[in-house]
C-alpha atoms as a PDB file:
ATOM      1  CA  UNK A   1       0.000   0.000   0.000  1.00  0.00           C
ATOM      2  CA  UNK A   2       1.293   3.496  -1.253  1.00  0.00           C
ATOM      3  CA  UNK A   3       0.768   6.739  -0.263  1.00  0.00           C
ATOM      4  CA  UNK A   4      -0.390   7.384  -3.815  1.00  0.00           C
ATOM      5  CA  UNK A   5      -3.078   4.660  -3.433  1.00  0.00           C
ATOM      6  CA  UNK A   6      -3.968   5.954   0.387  1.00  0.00           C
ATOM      7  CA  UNK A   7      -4.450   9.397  -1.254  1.00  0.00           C
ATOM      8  CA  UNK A   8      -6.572   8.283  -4.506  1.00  0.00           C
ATOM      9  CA  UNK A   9      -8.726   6.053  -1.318  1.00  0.00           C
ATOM     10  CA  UNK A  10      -9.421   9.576   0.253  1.00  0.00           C
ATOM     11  CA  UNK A  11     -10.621  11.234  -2.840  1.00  0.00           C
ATOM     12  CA  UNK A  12     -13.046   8.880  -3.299  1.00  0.00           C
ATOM     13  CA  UNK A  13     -14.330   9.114   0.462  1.00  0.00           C
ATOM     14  CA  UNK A  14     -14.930  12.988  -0.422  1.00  0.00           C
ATOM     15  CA  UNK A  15     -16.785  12.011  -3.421  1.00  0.00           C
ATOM     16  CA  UNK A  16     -19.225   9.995  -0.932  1.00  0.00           C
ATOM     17  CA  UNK A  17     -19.162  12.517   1.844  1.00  0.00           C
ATOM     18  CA  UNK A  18     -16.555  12.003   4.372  1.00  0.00           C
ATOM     19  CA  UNK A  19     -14.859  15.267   6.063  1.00  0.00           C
ATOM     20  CA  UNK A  20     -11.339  15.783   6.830  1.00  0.00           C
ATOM     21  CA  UNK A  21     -11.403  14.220  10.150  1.00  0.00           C
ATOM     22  CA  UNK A  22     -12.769  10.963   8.708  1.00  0.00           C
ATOM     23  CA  UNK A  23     -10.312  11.020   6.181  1.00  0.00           C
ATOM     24  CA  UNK A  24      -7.713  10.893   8.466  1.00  0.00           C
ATOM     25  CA  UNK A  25      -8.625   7.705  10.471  1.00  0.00           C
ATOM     26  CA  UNK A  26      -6.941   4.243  11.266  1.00  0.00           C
ATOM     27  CA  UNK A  27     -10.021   2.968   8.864  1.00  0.00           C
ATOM     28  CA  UNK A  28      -8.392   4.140   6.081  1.00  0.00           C
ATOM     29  CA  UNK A  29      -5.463   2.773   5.546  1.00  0.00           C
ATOM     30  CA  UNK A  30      -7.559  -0.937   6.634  1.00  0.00           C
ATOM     31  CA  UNK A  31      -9.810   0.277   3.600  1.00  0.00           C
ATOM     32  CA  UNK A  32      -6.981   0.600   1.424  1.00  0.00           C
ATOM     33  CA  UNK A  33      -5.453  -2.824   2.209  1.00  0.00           C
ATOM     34  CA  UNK A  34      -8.805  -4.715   1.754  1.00  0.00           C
ATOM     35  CA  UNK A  35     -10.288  -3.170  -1.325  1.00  0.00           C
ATOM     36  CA  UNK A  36     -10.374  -5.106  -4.312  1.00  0.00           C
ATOM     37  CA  UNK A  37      -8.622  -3.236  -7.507  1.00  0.00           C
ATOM     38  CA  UNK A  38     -12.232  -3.391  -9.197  1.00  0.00           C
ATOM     39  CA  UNK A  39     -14.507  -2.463  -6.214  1.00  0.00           C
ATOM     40  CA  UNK A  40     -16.005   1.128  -6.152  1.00  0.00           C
ATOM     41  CA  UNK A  41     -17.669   2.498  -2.835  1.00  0.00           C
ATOM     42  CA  UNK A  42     -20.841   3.760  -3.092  1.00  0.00           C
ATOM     43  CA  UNK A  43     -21.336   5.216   0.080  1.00  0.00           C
ATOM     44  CA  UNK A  44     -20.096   5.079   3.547  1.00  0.00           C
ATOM     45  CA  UNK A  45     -20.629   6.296   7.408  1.00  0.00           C
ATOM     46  CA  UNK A  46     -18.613   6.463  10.180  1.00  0.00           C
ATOM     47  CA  UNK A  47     -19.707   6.876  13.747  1.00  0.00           C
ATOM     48  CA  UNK A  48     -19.947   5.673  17.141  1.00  0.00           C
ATOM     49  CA  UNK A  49     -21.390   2.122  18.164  1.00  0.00           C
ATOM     50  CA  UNK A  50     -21.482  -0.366  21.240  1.00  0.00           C
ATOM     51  CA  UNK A  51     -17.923  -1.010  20.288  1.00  0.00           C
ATOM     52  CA  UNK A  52     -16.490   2.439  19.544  1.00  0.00           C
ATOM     53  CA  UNK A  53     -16.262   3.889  16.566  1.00  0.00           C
ATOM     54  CA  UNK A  54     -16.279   2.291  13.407  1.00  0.00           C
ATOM     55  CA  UNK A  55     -17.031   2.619   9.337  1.00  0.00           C
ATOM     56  CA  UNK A  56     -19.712   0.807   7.214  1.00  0.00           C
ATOM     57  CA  UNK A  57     -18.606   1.106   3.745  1.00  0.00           C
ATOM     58  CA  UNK A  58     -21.195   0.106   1.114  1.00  0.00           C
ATOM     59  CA  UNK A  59     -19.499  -0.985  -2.689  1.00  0.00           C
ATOM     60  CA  UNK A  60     -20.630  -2.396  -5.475  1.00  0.00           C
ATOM     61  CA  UNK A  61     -19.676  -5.958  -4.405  1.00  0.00           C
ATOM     62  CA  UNK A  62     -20.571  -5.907  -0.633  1.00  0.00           C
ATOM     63  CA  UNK A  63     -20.960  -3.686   2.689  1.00  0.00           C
ATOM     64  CA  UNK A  64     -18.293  -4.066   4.885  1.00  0.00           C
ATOM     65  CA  UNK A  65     -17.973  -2.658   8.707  1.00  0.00           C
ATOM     66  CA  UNK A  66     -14.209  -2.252   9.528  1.00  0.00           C
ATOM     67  CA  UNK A  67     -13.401  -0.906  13.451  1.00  0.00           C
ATOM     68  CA  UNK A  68      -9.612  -0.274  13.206  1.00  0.00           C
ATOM     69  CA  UNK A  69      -8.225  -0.396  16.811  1.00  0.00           C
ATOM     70  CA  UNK A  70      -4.241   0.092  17.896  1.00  0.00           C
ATOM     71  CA  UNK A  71      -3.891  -3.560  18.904  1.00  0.00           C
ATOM     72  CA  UNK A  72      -6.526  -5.069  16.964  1.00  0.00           C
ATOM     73  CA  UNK A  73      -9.126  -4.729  13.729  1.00  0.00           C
ATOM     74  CA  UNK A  74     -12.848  -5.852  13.705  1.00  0.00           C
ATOM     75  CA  UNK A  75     -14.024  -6.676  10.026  1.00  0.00           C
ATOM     76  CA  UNK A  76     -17.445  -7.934   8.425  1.00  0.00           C
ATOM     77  CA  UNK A  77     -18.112  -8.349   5.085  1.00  0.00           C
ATOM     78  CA  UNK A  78     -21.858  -8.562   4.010  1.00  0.00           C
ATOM     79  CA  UNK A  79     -23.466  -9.900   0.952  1.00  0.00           C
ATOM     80  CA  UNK A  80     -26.138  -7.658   0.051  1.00  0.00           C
ATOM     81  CA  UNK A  81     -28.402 -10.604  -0.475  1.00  0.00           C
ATOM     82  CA  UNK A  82     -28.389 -11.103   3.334  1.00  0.00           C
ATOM     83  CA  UNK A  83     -29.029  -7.043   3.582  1.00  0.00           C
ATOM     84  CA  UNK A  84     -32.178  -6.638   4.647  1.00  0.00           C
ATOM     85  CA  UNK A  85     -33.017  -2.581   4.839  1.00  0.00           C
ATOM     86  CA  UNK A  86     -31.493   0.972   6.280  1.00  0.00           C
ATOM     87  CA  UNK A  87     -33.089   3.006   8.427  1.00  0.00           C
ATOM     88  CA  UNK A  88     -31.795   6.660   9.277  1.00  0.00           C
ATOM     89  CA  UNK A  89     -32.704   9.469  11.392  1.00  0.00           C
ATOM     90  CA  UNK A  90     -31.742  12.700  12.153  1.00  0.00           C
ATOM     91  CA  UNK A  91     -30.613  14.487  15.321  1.00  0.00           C
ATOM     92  CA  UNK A  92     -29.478  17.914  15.281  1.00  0.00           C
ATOM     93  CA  UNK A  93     -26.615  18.291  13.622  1.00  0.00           C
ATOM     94  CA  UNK A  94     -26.280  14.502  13.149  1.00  0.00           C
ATOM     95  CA  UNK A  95     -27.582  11.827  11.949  1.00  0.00           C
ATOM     96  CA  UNK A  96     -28.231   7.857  13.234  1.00  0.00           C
ATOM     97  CA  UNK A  97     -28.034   5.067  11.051  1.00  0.00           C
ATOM     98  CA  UNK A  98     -29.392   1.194  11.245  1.00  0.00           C
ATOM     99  CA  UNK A  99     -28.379  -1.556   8.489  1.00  0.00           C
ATOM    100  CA  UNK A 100     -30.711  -4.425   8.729  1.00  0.00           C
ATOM    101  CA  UNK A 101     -29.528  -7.850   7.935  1.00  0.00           C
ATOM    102  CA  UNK A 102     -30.543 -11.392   8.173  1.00  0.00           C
ATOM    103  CA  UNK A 103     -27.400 -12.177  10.798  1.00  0.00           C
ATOM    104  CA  UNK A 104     -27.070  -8.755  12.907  1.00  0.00           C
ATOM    105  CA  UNK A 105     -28.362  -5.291  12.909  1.00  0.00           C
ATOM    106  CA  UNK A 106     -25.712  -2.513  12.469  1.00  0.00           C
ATOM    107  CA  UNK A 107     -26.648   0.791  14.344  1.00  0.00           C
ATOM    108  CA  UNK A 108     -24.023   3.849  14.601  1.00  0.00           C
ATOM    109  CA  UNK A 109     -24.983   7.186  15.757  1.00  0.00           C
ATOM    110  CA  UNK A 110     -23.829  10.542  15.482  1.00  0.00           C
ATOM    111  CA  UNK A 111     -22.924  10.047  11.720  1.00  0.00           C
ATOM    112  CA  UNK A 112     -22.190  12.819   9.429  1.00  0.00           C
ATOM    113  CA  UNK A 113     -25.991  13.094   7.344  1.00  0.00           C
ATOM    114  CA  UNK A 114     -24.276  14.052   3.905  1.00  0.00           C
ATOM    115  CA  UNK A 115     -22.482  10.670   5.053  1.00  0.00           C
ATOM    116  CA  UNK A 116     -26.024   9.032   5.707  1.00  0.00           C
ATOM    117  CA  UNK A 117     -27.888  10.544   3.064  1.00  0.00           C
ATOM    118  CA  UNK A 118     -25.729   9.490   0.073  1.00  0.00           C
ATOM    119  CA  UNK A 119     -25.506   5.940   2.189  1.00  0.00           C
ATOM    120  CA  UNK A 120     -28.662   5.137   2.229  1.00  0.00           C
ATOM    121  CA  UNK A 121     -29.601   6.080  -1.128  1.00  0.00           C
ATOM    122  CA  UNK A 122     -27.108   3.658  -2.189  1.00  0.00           C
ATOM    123  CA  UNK A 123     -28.595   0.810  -0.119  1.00  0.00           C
ATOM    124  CA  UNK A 124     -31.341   1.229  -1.073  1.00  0.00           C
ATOM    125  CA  UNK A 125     -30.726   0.671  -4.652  1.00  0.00           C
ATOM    126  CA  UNK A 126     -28.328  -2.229  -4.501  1.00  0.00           C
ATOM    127  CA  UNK A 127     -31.954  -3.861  -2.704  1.00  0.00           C
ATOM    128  CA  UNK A 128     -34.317  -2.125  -5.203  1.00  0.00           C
ATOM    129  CA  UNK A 129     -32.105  -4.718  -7.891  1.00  0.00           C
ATOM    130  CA  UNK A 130     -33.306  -7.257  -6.288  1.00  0.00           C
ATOM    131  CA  UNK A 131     -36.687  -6.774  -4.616  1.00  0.00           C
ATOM    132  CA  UNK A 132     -39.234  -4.790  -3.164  1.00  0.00           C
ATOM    133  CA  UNK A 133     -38.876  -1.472  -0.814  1.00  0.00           C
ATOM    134  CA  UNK A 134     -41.385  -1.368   2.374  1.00  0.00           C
ATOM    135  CA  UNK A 135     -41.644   2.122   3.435  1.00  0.00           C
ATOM    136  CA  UNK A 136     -43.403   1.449   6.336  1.00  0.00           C
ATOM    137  CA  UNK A 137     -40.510  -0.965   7.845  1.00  0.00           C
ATOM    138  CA  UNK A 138     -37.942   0.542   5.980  1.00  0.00           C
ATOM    139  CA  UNK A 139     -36.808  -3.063   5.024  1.00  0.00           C
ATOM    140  CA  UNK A 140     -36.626  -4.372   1.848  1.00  0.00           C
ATOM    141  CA  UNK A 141     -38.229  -8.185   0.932  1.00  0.00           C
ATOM    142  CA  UNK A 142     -36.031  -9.646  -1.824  1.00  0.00           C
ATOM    143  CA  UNK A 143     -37.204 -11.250  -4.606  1.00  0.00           C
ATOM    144  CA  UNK A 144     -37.640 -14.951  -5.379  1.00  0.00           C
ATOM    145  CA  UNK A 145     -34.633 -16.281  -5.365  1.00  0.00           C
ATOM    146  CA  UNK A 146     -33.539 -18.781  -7.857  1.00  0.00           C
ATOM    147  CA  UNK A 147     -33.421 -22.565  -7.502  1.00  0.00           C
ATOM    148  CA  UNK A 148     -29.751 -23.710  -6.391  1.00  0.00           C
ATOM    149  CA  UNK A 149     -27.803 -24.519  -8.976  1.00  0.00           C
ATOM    150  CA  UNK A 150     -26.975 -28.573  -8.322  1.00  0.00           C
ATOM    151  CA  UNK A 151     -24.085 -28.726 -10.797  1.00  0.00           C
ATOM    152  CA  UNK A 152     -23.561 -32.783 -11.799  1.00  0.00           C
ATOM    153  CA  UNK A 153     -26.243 -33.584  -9.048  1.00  0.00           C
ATOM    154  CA  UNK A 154     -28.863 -35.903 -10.135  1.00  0.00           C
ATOM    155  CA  UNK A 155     -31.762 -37.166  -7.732  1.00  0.00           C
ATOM    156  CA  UNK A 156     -29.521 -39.557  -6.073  1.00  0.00           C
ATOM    157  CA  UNK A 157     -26.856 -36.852  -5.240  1.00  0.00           C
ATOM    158  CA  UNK A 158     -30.043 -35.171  -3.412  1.00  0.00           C
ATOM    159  CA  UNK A 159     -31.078 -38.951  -1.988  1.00  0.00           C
ATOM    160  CA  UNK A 160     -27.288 -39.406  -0.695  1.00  0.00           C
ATOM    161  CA  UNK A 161     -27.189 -35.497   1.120  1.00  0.00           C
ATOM    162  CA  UNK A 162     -30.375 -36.575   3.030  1.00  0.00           C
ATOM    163  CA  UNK A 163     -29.493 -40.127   3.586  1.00  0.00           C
ATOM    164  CA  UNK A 164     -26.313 -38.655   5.971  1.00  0.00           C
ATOM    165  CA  UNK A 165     -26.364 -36.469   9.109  1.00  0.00           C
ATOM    166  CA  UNK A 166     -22.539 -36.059   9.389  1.00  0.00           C
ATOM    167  CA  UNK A 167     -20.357 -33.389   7.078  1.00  0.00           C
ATOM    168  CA  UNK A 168     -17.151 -30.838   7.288  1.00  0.00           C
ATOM    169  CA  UNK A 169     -18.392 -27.479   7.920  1.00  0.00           C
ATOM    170  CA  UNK A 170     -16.301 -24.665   6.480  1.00  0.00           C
ATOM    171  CA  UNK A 171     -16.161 -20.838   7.550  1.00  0.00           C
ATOM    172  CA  UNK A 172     -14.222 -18.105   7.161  1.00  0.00           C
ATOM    173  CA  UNK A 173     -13.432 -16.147  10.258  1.00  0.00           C
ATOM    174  CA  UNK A 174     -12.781 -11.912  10.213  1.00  0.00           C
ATOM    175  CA  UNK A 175      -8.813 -12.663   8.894  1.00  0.00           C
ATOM    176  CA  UNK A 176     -10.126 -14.433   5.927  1.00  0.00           C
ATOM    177  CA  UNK A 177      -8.584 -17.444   7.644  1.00  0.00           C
ATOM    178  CA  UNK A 178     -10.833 -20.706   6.626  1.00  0.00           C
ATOM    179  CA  UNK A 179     -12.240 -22.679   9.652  1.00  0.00           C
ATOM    180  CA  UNK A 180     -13.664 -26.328   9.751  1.00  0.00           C
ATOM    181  CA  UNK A 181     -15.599 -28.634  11.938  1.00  0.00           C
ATOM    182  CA  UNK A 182     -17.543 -31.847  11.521  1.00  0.00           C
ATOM    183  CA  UNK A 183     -21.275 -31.052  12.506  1.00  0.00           C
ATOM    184  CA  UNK A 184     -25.007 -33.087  12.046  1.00  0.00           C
ATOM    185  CA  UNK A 185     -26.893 -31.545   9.763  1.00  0.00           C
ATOM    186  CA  UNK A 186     -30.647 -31.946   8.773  1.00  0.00           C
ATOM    187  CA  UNK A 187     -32.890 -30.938   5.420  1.00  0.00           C
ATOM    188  CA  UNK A 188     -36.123 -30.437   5.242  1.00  0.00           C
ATOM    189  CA  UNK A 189     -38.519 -31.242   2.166  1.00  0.00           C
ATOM    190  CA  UNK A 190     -37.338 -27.307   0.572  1.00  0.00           C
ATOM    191  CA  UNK A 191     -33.304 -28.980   0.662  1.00  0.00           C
ATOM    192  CA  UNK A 192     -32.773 -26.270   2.894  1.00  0.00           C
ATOM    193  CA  UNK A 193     -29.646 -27.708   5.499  1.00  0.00           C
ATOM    194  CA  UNK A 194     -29.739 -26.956   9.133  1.00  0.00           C
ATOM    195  CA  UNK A 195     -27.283 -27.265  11.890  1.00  0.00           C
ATOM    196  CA  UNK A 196     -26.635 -26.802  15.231  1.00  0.00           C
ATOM    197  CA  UNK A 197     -23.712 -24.934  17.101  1.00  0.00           C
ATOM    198  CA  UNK A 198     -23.041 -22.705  19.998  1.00  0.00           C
ATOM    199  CA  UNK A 199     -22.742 -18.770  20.081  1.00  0.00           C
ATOM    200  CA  UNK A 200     -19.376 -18.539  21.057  1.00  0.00           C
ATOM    201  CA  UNK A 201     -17.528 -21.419  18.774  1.00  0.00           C
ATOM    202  CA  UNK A 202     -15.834 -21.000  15.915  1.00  0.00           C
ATOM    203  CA  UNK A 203     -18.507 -21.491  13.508  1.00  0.00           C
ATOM    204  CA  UNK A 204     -21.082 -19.496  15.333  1.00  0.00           C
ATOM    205  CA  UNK A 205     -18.928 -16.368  14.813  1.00  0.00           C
ATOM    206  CA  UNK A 206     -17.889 -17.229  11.645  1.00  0.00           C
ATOM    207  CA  UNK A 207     -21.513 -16.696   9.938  1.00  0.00           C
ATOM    208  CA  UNK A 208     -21.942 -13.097  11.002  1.00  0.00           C
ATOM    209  CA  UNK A 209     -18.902 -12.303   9.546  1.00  0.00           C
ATOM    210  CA  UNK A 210     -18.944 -14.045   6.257  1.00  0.00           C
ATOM    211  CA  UNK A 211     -22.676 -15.479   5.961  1.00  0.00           C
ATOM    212  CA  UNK A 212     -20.897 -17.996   2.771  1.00  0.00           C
ATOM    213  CA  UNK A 213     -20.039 -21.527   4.211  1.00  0.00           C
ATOM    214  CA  UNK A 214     -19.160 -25.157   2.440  1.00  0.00           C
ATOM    215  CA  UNK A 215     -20.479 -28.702   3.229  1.00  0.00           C
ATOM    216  CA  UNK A 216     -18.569 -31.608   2.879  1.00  0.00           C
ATOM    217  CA  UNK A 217     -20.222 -35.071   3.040  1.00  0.00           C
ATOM    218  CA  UNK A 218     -18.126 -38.306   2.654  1.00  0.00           C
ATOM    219  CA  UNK A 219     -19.692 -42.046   3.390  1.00  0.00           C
ATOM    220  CA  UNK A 220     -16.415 -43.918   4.516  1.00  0.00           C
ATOM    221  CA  UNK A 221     -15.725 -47.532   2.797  1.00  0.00           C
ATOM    222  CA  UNK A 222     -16.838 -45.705  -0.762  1.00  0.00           C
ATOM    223  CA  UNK A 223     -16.017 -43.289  -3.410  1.00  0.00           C
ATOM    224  CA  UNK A 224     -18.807 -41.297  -2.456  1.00  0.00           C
ATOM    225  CA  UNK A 225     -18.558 -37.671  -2.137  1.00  0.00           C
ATOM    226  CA  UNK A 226     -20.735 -34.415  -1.776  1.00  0.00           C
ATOM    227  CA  UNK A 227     -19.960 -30.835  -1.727  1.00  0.00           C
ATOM    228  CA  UNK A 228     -22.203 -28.319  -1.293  1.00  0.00           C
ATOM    229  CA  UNK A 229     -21.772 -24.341  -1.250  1.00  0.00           C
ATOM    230  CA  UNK A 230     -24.511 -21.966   0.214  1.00  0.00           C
ATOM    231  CA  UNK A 231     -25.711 -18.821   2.652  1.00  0.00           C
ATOM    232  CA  UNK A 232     -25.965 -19.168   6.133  1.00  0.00           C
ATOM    233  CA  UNK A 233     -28.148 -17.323   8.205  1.00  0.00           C
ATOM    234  CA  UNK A 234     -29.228 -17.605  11.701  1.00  0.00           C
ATOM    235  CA  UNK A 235     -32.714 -19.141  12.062  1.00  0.00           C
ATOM    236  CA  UNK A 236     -35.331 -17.616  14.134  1.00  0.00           C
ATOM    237  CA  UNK A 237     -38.546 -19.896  13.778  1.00  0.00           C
ATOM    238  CA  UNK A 238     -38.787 -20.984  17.474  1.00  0.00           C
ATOM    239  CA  UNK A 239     -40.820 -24.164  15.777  1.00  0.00           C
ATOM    240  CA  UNK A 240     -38.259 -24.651  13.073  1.00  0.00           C
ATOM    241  CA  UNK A 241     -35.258 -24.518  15.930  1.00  0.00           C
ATOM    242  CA  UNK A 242     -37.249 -26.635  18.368  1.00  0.00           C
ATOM    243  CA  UNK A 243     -37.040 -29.535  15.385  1.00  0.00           C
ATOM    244  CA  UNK A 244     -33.574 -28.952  14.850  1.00  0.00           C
ATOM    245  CA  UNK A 245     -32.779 -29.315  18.474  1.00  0.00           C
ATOM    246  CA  UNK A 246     -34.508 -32.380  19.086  1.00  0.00           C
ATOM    247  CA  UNK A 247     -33.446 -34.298  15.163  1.00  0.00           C
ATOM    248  CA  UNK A 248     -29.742 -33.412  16.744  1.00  0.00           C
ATOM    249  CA  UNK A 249     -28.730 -33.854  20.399  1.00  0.00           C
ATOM    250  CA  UNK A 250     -30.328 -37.532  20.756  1.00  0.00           C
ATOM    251  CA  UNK A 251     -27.964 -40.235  21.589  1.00  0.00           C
ATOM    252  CA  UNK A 252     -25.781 -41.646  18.903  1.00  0.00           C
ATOM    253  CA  UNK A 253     -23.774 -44.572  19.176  1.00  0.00           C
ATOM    254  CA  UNK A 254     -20.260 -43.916  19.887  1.00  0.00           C
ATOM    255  CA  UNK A 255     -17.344 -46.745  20.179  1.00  0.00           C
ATOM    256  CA  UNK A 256     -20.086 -49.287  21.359  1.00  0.00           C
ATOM    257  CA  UNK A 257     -21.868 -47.364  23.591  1.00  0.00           C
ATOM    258  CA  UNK A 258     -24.305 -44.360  23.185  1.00  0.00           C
ATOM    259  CA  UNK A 259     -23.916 -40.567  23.649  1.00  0.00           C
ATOM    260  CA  UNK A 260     -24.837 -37.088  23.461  1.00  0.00           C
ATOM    261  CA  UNK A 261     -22.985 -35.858  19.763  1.00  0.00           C
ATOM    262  CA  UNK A 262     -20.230 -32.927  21.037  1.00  0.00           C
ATOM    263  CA  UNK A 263     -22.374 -30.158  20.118  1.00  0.00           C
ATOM    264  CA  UNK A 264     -24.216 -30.793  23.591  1.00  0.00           C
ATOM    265  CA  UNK A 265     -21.049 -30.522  25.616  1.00  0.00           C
ATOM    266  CA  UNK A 266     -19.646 -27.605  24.514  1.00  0.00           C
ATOM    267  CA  UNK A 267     -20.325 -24.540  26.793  1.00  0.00           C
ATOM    268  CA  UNK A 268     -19.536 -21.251  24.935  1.00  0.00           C
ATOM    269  CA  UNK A 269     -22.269 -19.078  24.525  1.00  0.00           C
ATOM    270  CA  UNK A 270     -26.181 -19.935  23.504  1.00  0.00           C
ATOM    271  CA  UNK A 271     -27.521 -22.850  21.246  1.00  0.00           C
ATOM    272  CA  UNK A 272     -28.299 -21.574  17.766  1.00  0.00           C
ATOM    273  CA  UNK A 273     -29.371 -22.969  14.495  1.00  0.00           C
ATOM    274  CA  UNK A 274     -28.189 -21.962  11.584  1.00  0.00           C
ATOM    275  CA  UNK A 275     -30.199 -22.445   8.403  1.00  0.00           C
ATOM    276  CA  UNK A 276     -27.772 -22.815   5.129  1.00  0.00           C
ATOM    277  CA  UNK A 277     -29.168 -22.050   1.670  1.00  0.00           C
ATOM    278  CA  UNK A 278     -27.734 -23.788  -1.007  1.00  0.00           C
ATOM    279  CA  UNK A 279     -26.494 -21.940  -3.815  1.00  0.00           C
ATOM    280  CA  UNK A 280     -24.356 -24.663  -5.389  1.00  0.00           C
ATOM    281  CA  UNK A 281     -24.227 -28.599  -5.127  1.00  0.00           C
ATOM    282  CA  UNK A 282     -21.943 -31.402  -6.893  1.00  0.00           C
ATOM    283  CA  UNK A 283     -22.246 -35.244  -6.088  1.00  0.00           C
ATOM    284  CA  UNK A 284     -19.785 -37.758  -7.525  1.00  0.00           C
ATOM    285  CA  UNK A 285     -20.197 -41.428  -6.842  1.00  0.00           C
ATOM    286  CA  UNK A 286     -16.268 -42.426  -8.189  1.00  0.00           C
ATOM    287  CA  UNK A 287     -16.603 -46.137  -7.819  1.00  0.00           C
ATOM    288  CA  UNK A 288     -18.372 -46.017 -10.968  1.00  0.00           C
ATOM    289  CA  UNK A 289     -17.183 -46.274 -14.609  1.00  0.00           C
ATOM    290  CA  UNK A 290     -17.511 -43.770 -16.862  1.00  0.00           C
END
C-alpha cells in the first residue's frame, strides 16, 4: 500500500461525503489494504457504536464494517443478499443510522448526514435490484430467489445429502482465515440444510462475519462424495429450531456405547441454528465407470 493509493482512497471518500477528520482515520489505511482493484464504494458512514467507533462502507460488491483499533481490527463483510433494509434518522446536527440484515443489525450514531444521506440512497438501490422497498418498515423483501444450482447432481446426489447427518463445515473467520468442523446436519422437504452450534464457537462467529459456508459429506468404505456451497443465516422460527434441536442432540452410538454428539457438551455461549441455503451442489459417486 502506497501513499499514492492511500491518497486516490481519500478522494473517493470525499466524493461519498466524508470530512477531513474521517479522512484521516486508522479505517483508512484498513480500507486501502482490503479493497479489491475493481470495487467502487458507493457510500459510507462512520460513527460511534457499542464497540467504539467504526465505518460501514457500502461498494458495489458488498458492505463491509471495519473498526480499526491500535492492537486489533474488527471486520465484516456482508453480501447484500443477506441485507435486509437501512433506516436513518436525524438528530441535530447529526444523523443515526441502522443496516438491517438477516445475521445482525448494524446501528451507529452521530454520523455525518451528507455521510447518511448518500448511504442510504445507495442501499437502497443495490436492494431495489433485487426486490421490493417497504416504506413502512424501511426493510426491503427480496425477490424470489432462484433454484440452487446442483451442478452434476442428479436425484440420487439429493437422496445421498439426506441419507447422511454427518459433514465438514467450512467458515471463514474476520482474517479471511478458513475454519472447519464436523457437525449433524438436517434438510427439510425445501433442501434447505440446518445445523446446530453454539454462540461462542468457531462457527457461530464465523456466519456473522462471512454469511458464505461449504459442506462436505463423505460415506467412509466408498467413493462417495458431496460438496455443497450456500448462505448461512441464523434461524429464528422458534418451531423450526425446536425440530432442529430435538433431530440433533439424541444419543448416537459412539465406540459401542451411546452418547450425546459434542455439540451438547460444549459450553460457549447460547444454542443456535443456523439455516444454510444452497447456492451450489456437486455429487460424484467415483466407484463407478464412466
Amino acid at each position: 500500500m502506497s501513499e499514492a493509493d492511500v491518497k486516490e482512497l481519500r478522494d473517493k471518500l470525499k466524493a461519498v461525503g466524508v470530512g477531513a477528520v474521517g479522512l484521516h482515520t486508522g479505517e483508512v489505511r484498513e480500507l486501502a489494504k482490503v479493497l479489491h482493484a475493481d470495487e467502487s464504494i458507493g457510500g459510507v458512514v462512520y460513527g460511534k457504536y457499542t464497540g467504539g467507533i467504526a465505518w460501514l462502507i457500502a461498494t458495489d460488491k458488498r458492505v463491509i464494517f471495519l473498526d480499526k483499533k491500535v492492537f486489533f481490527t474488527t471486520m465484516d463483510e456482508l453480501t447484500y443478499d443477506v441485507v435486509s433494509g437501512v433506516k436513518s434518522s436525524h438528530a441535530g446536527v447529526f444523523a443515526s443510522i441502522i443496516l438491517h440484515t438477516r445475521v445482525h443489525d448494524y446501528a451507529m450514531n452521530y454520523v455525518v448526514p451528507k455521510c447518511a444521506q448518500i448511504f442510504v440512497k445507495f442501499i437502497e438501490g443495490r436492494r431495489l435490484e433485487s426486490g421490493s422497498y417497504n416504506v413502512a418498515t424501511s426493510r426491503h423483501a427480496p425477490a424470489e430467489a432462484a433454484p440452487p444450482s446442483f451442478q452434476n447432481t442428479s436425484d440420487e446426489g439429493l437422496t445421498f445429502l439426506k441419507e447422511h447427518d454427518l459433514a465438514v463445515l467450512s467458515t471463514v473467520d474476520r482474517t479471511g482465515s478458513v475454519h472447519g468442523a464436523v457437525i449433524y446436519y438436517l434438510v427439510d422437504q425445501s433442501n434447505l440444510v440446518y445445523l446446530l452450534t453454539k454462540s461462542e464457537t468457531g462457527k457461530g462467529r464465523n456466519v456473522y462475519a462471512h454469511s458464505q459456508v461449504a459442506l462436505t459429506v463423505h460415506e467412509p468404505g466408498t467413493m462417495q462424495t458431496l460438496q455443497l456451497q450456500g448462505i448461512a443465516e441464523v434461524e429464528t422460527d422458534q418451531t423450526i429450531k425446536d425440530k432442529v434441536f430435538t433431530a440433533i442432540v439424541k444419543p448416537r452410538p459412539y465406540r459401542s456405547k451411546m452418547e450425546l454428539p459434542p455439540v451438547a457438551k460444549l459450553h460457549e455461549g447460547a444454542f443456535m441454528v443456523i439455516r444454510i441455503s444452497p447456492t451450489f451442489m456437486s455429487y460424484h459417486d467415483y466407484s463407478k465407470t464412466e
